[in-house]
C-alpha atoms as a PDB file:
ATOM      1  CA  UNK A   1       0.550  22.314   4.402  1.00  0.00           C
ATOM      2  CA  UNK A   2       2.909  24.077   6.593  1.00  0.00           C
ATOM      3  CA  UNK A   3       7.051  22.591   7.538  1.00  0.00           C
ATOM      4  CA  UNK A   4       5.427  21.248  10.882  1.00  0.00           C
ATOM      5  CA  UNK A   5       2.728  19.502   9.682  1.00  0.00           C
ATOM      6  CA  UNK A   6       4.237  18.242   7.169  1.00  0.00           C
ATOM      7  CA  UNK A   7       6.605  16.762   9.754  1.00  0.00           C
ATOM      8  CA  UNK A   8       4.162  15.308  12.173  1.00  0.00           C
ATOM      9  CA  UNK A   9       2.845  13.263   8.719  1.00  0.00           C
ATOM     10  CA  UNK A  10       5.762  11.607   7.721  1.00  0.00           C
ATOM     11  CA  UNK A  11       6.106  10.717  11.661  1.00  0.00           C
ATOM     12  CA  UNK A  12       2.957   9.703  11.548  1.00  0.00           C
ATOM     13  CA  UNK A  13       3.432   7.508   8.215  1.00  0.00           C
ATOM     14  CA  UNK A  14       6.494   5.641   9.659  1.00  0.00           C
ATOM     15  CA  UNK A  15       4.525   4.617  12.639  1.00  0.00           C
ATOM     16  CA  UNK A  16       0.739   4.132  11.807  1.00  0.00           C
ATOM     17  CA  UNK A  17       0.694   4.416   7.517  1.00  0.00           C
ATOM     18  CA  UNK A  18      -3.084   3.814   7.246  1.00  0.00           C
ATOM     19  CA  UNK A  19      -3.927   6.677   9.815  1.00  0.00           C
ATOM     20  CA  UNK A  20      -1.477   9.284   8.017  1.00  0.00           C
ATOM     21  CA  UNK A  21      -3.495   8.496   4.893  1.00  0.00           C
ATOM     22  CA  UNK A  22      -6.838   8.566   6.331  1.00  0.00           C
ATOM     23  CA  UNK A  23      -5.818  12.098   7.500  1.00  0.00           C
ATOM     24  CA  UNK A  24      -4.523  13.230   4.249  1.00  0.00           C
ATOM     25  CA  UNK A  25      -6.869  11.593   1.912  1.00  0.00           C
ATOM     26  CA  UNK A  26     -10.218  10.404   3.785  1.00  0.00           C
ATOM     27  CA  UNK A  27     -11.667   6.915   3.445  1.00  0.00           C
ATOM     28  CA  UNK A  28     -11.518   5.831  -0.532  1.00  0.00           C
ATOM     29  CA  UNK A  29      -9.199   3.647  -2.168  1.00  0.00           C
ATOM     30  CA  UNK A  30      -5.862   5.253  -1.366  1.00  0.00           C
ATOM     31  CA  UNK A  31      -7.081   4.163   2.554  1.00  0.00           C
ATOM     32  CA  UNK A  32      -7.561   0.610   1.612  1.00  0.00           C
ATOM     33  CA  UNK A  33      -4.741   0.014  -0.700  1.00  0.00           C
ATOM     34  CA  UNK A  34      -2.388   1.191   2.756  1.00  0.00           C
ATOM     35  CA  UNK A  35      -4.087  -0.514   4.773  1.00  0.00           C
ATOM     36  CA  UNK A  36      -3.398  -3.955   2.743  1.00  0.00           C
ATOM     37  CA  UNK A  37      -0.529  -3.362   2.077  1.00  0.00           C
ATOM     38  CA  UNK A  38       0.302  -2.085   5.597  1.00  0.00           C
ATOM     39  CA  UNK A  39      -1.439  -5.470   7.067  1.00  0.00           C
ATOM     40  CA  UNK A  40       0.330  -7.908   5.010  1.00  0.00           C
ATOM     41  CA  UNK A  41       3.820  -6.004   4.486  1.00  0.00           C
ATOM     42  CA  UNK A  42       4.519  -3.188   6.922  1.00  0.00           C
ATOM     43  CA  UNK A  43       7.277  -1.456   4.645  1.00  0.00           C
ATOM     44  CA  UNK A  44       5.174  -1.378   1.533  1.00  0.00           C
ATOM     45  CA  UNK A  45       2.899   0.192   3.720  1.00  0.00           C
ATOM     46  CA  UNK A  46       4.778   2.625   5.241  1.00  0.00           C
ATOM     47  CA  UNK A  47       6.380   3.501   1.133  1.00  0.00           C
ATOM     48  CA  UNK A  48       2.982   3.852  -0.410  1.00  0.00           C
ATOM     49  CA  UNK A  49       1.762   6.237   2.829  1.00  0.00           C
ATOM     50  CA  UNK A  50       5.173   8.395   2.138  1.00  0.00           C
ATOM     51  CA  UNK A  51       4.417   8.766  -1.303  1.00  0.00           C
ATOM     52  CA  UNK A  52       0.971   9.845  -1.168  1.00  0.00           C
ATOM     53  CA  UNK A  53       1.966  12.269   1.620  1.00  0.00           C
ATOM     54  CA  UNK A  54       4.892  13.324  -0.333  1.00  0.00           C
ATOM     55  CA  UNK A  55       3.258  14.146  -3.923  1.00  0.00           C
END
C-alpha cells in the first residue's frame, strides 16, 4: 500500500471505521468486531479500525 492510500485509510477510519475495514479486510470477523464496537462506542471503533489498518 502506497503513502496516499495509506492516507485516505486512516481518513477513512476516523470517519466511517467499519467501511475502512471492510476495504482492508473483507466481510469476516475483523468487520463485525468494528462494527460493534463502532455501534456501541464510536472511539473503540475508530482504535480497533486504526490498528488493523496500521499492522
Amino acid at each position: 500500500m502506497n503513502d496516499t492510500n495509506k492516507l485516505l485509510m486512516i481518513i477513512l477510519c476516523v470517519l466511517l471505521p467499519p467501511l475502512a475495514v471492510f476495504v482492508d479486510k473483507g466481510l469476516g470477523k475483523d468487520f463485525i468486531i468494528n462494527l460493534i464496537l463502532t455501534f456501541f462506542f464510536f472511539v473503540p471503533g475508530m482504535i480497533h479500525a486504526l490498528w488493523l489498518i496500521m499492522k
